[in-house]
ModelCIF file with pLDDT and N, C-alpha, C, O atoms, coordinates in Angstrom:
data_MODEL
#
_entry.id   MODEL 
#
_entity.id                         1 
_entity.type                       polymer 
_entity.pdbx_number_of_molecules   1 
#
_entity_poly.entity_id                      1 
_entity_poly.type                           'polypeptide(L)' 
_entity_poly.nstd_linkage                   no 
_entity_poly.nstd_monomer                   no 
_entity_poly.pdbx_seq_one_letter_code       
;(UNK)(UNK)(UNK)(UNK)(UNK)(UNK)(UNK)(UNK)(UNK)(UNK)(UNK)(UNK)(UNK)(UNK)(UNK)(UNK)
(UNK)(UNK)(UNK)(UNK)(UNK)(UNK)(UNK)(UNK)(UNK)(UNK)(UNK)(UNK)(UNK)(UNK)(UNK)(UNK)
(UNK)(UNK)(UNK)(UNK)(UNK)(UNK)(UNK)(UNK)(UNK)(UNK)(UNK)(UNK)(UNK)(UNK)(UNK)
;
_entity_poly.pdbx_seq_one_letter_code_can   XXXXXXXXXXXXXXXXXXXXXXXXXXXXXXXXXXXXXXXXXXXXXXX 
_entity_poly.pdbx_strand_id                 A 
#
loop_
_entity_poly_seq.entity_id 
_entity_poly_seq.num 
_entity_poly_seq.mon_id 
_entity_poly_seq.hetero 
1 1  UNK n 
1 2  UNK n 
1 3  UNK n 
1 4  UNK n 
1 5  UNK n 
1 6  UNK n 
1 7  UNK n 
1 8  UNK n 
1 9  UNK n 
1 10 UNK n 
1 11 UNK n 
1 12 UNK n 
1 13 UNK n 
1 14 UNK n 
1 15 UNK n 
1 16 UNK n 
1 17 UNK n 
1 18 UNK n 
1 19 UNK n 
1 20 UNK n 
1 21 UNK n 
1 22 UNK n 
1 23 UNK n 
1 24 UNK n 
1 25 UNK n 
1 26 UNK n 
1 27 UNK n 
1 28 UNK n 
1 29 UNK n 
1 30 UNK n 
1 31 UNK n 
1 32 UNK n 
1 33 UNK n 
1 34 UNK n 
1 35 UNK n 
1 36 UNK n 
1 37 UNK n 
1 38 UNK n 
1 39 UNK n 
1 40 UNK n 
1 41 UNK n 
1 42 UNK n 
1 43 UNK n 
1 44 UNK n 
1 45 UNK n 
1 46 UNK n 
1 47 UNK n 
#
_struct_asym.id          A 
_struct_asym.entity_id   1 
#
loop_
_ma_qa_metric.id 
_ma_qa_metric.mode 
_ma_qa_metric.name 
_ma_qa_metric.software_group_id 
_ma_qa_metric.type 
1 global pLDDT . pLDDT 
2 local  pLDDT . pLDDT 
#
_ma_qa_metric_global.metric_id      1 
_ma_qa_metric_global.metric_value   67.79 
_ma_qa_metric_global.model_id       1 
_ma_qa_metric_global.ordinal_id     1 
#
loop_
_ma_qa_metric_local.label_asym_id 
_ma_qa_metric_local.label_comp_id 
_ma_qa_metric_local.label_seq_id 
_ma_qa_metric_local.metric_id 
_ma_qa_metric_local.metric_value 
_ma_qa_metric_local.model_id 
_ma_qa_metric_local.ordinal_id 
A UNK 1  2 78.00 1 1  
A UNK 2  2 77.00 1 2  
A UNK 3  2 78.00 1 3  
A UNK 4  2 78.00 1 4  
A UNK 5  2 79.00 1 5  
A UNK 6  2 77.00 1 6  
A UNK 7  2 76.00 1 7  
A UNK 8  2 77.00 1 8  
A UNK 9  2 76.00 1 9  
A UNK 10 2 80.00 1 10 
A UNK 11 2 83.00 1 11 
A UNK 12 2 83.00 1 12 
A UNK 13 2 84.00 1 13 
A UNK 14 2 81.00 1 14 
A UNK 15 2 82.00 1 15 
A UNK 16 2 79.00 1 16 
A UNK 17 2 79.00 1 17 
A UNK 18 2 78.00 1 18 
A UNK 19 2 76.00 1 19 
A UNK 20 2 75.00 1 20 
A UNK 21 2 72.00 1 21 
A UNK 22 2 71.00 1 22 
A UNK 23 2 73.00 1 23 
A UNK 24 2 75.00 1 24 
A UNK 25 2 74.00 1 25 
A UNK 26 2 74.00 1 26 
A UNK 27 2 76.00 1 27 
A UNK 28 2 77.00 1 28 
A UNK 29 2 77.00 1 29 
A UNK 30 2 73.00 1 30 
A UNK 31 2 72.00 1 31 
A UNK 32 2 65.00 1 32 
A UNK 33 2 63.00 1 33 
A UNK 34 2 57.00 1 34 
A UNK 35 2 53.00 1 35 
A UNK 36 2 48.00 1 36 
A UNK 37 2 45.00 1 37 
A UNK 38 2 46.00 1 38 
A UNK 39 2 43.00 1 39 
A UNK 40 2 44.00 1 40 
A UNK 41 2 48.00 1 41 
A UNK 42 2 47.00 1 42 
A UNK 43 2 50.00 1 43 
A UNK 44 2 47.00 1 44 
A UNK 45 2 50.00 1 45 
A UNK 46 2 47.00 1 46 
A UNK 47 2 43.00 1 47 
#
loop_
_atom_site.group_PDB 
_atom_site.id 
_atom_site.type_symbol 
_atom_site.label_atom_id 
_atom_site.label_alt_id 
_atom_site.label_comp_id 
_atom_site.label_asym_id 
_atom_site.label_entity_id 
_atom_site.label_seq_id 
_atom_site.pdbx_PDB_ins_code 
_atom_site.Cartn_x 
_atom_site.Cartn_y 
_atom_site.Cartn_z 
_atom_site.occupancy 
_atom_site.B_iso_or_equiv 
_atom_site.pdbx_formal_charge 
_atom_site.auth_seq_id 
_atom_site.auth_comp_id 
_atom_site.auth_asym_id 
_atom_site.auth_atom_id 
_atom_site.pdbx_PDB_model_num 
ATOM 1   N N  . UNK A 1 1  ? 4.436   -4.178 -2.129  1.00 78.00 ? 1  UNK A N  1 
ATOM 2   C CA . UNK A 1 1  ? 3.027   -3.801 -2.042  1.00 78.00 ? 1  UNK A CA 1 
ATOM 3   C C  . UNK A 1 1  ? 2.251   -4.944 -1.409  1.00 78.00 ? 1  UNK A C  1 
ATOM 4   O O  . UNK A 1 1  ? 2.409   -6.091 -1.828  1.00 78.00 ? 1  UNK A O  1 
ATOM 5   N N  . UNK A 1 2  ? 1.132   -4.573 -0.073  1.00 77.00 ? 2  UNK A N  1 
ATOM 6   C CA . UNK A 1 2  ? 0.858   -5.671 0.447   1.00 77.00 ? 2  UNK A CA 1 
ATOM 7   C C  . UNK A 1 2  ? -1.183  -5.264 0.126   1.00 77.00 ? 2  UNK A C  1 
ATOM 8   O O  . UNK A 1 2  ? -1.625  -4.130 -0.056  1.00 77.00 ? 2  UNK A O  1 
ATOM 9   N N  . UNK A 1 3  ? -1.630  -5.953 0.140   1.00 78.00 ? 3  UNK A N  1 
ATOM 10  C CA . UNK A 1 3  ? -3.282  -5.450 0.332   1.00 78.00 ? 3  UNK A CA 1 
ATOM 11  C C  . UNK A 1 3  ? -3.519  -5.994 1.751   1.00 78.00 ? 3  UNK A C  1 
ATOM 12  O O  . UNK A 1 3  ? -2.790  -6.877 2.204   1.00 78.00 ? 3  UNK A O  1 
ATOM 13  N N  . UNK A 1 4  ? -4.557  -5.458 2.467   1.00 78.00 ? 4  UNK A N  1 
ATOM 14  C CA . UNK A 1 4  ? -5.103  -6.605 3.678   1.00 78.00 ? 4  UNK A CA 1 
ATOM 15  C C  . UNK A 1 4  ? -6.669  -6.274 4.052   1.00 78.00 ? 4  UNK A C  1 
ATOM 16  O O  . UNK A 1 4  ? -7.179  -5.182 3.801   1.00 78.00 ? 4  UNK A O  1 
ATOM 17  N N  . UNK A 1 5  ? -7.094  -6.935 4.438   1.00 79.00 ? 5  UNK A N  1 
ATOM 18  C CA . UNK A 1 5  ? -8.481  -6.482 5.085   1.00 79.00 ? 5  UNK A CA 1 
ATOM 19  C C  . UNK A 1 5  ? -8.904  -5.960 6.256   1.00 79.00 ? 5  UNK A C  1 
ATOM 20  O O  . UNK A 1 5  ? -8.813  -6.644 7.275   1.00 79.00 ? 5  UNK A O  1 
ATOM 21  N N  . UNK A 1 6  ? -9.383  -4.794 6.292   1.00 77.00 ? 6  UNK A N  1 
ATOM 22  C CA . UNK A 1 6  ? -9.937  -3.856 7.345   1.00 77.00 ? 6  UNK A CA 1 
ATOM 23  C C  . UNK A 1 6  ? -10.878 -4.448 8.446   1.00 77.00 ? 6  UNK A C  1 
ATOM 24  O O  . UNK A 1 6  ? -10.802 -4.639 9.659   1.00 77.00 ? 6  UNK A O  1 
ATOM 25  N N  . UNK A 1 7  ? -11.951 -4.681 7.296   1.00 76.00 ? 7  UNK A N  1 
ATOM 26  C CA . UNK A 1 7  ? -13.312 -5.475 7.508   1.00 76.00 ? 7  UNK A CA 1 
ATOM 27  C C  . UNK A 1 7  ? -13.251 -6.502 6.142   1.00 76.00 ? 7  UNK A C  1 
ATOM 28  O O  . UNK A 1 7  ? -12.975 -6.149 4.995   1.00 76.00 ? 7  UNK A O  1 
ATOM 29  N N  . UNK A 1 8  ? -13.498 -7.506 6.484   1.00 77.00 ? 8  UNK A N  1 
ATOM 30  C CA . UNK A 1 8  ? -13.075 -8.409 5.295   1.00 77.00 ? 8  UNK A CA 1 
ATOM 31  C C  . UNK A 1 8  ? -14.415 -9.127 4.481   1.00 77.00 ? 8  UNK A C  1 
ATOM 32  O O  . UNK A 1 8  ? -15.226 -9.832 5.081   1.00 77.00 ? 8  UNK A O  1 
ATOM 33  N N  . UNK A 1 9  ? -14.507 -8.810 2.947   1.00 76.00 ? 9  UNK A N  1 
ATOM 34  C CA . UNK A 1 9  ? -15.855 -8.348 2.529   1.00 76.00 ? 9  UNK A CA 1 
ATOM 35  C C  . UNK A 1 9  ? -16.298 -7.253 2.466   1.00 76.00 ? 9  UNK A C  1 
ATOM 36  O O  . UNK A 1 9  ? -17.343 -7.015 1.862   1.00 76.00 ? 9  UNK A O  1 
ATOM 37  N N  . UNK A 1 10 ? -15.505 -6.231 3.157   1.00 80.00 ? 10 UNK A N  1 
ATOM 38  C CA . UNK A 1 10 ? -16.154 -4.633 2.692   1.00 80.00 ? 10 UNK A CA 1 
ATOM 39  C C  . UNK A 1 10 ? -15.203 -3.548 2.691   1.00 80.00 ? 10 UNK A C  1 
ATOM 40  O O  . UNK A 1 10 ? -15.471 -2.614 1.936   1.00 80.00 ? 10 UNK A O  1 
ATOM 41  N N  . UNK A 1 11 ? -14.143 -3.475 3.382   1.00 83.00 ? 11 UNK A N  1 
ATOM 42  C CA . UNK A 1 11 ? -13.217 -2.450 3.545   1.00 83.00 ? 11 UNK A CA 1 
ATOM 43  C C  . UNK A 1 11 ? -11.343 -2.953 3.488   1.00 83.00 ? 11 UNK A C  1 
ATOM 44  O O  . UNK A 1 11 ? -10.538 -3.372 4.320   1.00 83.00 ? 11 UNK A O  1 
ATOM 45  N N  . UNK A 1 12 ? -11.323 -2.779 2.729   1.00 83.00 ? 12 UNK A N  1 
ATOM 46  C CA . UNK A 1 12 ? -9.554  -3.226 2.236   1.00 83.00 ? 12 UNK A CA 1 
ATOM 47  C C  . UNK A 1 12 ? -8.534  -1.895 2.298   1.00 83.00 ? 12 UNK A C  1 
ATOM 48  O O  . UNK A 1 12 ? -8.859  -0.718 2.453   1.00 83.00 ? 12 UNK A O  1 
ATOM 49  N N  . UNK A 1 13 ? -7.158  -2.482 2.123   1.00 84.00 ? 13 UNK A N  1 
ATOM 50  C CA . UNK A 1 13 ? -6.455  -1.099 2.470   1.00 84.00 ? 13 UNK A CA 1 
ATOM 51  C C  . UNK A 1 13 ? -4.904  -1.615 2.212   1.00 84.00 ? 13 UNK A C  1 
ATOM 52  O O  . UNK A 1 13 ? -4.483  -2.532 2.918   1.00 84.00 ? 13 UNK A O  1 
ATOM 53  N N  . UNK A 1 14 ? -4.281  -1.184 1.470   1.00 81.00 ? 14 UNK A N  1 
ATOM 54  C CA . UNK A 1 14 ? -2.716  -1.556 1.130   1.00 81.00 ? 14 UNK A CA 1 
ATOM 55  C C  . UNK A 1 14 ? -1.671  -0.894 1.428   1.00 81.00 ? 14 UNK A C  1 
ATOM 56  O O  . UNK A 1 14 ? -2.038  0.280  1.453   1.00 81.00 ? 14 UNK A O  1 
ATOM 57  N N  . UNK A 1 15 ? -0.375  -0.960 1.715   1.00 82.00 ? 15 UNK A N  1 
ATOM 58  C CA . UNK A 1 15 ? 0.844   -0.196 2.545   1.00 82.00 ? 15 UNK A CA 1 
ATOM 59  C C  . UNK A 1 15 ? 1.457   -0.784 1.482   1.00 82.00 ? 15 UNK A C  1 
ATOM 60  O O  . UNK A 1 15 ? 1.055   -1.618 0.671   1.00 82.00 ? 15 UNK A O  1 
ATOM 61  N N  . UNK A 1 16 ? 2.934   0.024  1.670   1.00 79.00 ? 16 UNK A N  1 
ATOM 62  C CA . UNK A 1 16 ? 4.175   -0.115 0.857   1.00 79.00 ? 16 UNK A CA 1 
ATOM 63  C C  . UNK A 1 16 ? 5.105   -0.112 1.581   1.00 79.00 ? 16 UNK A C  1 
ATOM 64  O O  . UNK A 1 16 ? 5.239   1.002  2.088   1.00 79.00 ? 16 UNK A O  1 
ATOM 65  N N  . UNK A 1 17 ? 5.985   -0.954 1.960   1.00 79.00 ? 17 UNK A N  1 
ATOM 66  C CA . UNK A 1 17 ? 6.952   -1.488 2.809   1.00 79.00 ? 17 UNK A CA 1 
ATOM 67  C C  . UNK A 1 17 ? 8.438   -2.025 2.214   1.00 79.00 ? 17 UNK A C  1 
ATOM 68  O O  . UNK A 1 17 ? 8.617   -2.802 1.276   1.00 79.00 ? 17 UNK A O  1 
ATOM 69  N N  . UNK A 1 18 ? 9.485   -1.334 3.093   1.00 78.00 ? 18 UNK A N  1 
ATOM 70  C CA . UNK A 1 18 ? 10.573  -1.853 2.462   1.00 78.00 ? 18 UNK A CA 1 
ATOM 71  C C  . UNK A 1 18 ? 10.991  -2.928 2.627   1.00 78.00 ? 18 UNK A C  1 
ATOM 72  O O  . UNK A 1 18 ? 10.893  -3.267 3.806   1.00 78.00 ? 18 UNK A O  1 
ATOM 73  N N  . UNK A 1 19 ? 11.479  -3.741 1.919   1.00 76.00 ? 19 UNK A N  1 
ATOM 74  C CA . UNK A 1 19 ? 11.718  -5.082 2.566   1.00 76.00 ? 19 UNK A CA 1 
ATOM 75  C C  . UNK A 1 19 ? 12.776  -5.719 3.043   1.00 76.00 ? 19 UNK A C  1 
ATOM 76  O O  . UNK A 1 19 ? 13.095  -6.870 3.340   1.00 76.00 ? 19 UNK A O  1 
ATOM 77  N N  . UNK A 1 20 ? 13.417  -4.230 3.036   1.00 75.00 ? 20 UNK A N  1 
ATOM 78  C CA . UNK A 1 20 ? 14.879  -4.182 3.780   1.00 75.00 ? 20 UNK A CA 1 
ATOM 79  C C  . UNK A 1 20 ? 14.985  -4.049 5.309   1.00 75.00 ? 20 UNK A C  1 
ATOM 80  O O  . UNK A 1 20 ? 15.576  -4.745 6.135   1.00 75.00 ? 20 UNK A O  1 
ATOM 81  N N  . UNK A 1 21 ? 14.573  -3.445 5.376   1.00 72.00 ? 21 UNK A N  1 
ATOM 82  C CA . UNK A 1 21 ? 14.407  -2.582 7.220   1.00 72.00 ? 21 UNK A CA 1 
ATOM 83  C C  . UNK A 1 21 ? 12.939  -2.932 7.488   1.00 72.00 ? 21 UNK A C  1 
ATOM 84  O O  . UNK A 1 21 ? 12.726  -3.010 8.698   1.00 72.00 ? 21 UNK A O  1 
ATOM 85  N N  . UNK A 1 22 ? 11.899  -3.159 6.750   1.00 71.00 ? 22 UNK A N  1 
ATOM 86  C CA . UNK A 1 22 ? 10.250  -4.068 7.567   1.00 71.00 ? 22 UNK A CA 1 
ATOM 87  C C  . UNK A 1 22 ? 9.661   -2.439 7.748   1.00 71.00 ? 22 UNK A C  1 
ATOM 88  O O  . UNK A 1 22 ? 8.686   -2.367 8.496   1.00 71.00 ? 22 UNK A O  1 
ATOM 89  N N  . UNK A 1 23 ? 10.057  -1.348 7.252   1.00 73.00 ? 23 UNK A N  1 
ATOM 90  C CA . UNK A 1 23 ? 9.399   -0.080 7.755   1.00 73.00 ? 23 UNK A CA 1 
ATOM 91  C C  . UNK A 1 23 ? 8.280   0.201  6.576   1.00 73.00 ? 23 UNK A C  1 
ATOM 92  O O  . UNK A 1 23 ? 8.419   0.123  5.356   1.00 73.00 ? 23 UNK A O  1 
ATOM 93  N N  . UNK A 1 24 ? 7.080   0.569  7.389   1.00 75.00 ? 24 UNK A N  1 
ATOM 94  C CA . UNK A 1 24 ? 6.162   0.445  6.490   1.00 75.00 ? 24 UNK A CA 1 
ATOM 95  C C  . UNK A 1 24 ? 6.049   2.168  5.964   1.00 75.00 ? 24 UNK A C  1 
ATOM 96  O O  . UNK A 1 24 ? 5.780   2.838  6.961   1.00 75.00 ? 24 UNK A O  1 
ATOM 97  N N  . UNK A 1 25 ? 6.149   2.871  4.967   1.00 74.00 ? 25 UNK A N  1 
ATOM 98  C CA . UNK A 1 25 ? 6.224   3.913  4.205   1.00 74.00 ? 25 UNK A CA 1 
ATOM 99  C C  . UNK A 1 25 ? 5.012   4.951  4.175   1.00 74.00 ? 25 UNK A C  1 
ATOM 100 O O  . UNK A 1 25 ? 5.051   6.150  4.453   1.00 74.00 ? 25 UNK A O  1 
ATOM 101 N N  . UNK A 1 26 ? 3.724   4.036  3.690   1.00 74.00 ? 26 UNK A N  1 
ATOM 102 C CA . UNK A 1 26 ? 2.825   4.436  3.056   1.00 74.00 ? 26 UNK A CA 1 
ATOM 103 C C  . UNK A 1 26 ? 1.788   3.440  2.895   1.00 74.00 ? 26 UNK A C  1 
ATOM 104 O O  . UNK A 1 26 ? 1.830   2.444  2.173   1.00 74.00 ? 26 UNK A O  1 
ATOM 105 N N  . UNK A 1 27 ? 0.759   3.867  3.730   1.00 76.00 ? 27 UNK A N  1 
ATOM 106 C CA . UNK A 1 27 ? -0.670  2.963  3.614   1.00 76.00 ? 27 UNK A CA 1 
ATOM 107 C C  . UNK A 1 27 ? -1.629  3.857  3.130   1.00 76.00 ? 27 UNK A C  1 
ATOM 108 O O  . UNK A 1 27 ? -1.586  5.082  3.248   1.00 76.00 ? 27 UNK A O  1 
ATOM 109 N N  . UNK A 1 28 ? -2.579  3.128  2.526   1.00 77.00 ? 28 UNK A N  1 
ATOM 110 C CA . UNK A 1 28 ? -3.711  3.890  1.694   1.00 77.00 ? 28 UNK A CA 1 
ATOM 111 C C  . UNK A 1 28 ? -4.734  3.165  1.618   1.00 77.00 ? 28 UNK A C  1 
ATOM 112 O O  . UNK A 1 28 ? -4.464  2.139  0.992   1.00 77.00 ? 28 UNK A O  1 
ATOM 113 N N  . UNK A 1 29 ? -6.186  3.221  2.086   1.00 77.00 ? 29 UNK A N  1 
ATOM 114 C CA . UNK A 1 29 ? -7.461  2.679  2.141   1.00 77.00 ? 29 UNK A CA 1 
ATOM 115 C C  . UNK A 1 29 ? -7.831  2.618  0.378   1.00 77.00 ? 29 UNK A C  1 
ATOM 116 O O  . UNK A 1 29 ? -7.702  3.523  -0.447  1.00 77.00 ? 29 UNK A O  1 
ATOM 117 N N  . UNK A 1 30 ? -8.275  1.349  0.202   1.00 73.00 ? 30 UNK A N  1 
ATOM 118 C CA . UNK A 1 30 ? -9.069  1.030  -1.159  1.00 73.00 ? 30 UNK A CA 1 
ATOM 119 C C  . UNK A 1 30 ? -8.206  -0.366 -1.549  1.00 73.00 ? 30 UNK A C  1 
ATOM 120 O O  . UNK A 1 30 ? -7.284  -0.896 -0.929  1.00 73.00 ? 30 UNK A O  1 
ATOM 121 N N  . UNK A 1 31 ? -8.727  -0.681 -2.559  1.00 72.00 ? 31 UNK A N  1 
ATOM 122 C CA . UNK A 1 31 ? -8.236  -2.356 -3.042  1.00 72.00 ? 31 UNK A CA 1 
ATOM 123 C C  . UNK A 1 31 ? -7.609  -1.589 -4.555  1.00 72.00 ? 31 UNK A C  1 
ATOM 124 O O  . UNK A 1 31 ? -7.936  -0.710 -5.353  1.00 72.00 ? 31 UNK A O  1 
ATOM 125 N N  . UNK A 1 32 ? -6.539  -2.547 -4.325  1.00 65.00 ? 32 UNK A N  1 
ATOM 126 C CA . UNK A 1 32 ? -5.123  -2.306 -5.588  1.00 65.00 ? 32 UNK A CA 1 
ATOM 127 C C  . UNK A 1 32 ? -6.024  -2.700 -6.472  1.00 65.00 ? 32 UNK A C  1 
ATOM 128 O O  . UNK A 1 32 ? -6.472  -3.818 -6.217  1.00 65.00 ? 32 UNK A O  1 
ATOM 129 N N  . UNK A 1 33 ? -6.621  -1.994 -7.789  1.00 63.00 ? 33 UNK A N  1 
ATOM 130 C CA . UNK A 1 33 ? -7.459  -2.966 -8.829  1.00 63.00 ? 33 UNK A CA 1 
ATOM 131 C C  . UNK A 1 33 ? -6.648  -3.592 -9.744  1.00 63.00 ? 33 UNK A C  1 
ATOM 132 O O  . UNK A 1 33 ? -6.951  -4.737 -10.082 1.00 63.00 ? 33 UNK A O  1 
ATOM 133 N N  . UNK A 1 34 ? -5.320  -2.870 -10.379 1.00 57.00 ? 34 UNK A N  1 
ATOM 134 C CA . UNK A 1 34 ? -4.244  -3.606 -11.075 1.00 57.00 ? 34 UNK A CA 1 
ATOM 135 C C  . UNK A 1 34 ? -2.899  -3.372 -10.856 1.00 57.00 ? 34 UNK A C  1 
ATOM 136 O O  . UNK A 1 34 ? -2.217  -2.394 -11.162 1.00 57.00 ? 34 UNK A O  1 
ATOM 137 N N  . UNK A 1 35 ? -2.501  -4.777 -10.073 1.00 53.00 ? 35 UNK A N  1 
ATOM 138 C CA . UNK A 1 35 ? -1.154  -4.672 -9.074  1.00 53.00 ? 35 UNK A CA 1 
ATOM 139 C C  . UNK A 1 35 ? -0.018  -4.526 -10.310 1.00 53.00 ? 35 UNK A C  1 
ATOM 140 O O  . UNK A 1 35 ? 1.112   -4.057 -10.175 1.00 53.00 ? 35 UNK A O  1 
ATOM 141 N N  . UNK A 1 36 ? -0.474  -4.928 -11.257 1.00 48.00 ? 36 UNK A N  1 
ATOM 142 C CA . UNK A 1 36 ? 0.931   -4.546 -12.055 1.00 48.00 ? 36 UNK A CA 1 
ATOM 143 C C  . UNK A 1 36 ? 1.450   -3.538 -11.903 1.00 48.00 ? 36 UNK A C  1 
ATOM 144 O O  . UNK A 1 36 ? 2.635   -3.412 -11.594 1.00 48.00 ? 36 UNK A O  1 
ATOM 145 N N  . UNK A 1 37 ? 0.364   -2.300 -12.161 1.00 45.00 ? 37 UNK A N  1 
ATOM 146 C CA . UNK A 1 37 ? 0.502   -0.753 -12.515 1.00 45.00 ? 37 UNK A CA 1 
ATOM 147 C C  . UNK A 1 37 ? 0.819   -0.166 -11.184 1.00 45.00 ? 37 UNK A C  1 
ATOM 148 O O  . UNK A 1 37 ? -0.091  -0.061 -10.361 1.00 45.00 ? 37 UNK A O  1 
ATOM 149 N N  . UNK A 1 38 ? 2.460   0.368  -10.794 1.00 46.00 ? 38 UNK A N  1 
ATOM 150 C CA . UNK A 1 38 ? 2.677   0.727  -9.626  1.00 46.00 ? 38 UNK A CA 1 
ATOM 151 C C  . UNK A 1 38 ? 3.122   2.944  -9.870  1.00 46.00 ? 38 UNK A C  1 
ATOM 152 O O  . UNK A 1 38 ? 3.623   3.703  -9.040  1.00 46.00 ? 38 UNK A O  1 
ATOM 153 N N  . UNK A 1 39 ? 2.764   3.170  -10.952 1.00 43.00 ? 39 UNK A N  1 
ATOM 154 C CA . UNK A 1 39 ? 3.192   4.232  -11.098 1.00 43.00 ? 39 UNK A CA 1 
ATOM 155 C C  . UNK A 1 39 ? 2.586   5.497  -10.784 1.00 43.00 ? 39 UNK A C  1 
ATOM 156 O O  . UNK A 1 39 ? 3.060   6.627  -10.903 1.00 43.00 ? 39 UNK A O  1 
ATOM 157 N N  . UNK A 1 40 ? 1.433   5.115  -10.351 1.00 44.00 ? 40 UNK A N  1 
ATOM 158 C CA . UNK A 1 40 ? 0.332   6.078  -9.670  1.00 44.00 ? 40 UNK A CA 1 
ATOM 159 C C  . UNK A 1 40 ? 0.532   6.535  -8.118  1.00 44.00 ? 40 UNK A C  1 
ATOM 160 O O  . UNK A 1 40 ? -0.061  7.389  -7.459  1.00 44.00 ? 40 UNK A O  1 
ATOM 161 N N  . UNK A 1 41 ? 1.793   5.473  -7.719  1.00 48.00 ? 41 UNK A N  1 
ATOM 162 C CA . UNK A 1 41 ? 2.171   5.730  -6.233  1.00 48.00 ? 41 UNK A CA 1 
ATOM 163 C C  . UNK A 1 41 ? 3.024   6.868  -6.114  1.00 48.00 ? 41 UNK A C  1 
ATOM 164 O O  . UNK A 1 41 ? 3.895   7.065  -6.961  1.00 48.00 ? 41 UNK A O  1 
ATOM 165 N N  . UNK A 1 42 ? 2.846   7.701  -5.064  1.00 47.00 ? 42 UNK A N  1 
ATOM 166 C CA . UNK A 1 42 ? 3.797   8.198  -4.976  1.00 47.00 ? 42 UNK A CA 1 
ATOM 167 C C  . UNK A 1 42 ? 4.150   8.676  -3.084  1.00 47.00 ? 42 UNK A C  1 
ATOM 168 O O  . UNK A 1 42 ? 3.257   8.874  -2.261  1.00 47.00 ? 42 UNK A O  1 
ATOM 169 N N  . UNK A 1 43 ? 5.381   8.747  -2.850  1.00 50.00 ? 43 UNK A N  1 
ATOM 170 C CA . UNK A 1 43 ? 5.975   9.170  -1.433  1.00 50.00 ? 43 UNK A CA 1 
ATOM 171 C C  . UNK A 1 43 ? 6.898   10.161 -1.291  1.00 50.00 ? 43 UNK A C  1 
ATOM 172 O O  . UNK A 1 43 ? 7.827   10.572 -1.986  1.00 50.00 ? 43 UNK A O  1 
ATOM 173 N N  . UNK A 1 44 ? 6.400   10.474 -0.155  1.00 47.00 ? 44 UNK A N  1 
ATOM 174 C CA . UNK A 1 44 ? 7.514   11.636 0.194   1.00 47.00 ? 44 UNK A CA 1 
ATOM 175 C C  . UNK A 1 44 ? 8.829   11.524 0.939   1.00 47.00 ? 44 UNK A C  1 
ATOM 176 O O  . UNK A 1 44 ? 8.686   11.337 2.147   1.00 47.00 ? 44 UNK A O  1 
ATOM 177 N N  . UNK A 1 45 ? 10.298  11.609 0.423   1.00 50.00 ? 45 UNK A N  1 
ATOM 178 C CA . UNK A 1 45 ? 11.026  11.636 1.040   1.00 50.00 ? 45 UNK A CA 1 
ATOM 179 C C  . UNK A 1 45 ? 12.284  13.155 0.834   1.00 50.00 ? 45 UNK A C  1 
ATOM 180 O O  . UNK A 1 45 ? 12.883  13.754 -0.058  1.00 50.00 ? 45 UNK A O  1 
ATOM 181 N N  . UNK A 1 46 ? 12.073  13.176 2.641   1.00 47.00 ? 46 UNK A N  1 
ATOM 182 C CA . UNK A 1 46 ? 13.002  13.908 2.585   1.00 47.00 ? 46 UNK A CA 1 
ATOM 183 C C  . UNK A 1 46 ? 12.573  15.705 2.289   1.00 47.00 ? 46 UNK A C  1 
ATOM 184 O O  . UNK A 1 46 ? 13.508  16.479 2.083   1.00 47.00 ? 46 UNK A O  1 
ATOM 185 N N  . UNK A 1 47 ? 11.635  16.050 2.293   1.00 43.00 ? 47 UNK A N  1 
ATOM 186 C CA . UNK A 1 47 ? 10.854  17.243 1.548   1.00 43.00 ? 47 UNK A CA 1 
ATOM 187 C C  . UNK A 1 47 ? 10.954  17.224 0.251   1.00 43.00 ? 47 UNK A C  1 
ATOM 188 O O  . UNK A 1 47 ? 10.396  18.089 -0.424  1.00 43.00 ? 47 UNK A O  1 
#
């Protein structure tokens, strides 16, 4: 899980990336409020 800045000071946005192959999965606009808690994610593979 990475966060980064869009516009920095107003617009943030985080992806989920494997860190095997560098392929990025799944990005989503807003700031992670608690990085612990990863269970709210979810992706699609495969149908």
């Amino acid at each position: 899980l990475d966060e980064f800045a869009i516009r920095k000071g107003h617009c943030y946005a985080f992806a989920l990336m494997d860190p095997t192959t560098g392929h990025i999965w799944q990005t989503s606009e807003g700031k992670v409020e608690n990085p612990s808690r990863m269970d709210y994610f979810t992706i699609h593979f495969d149908n």
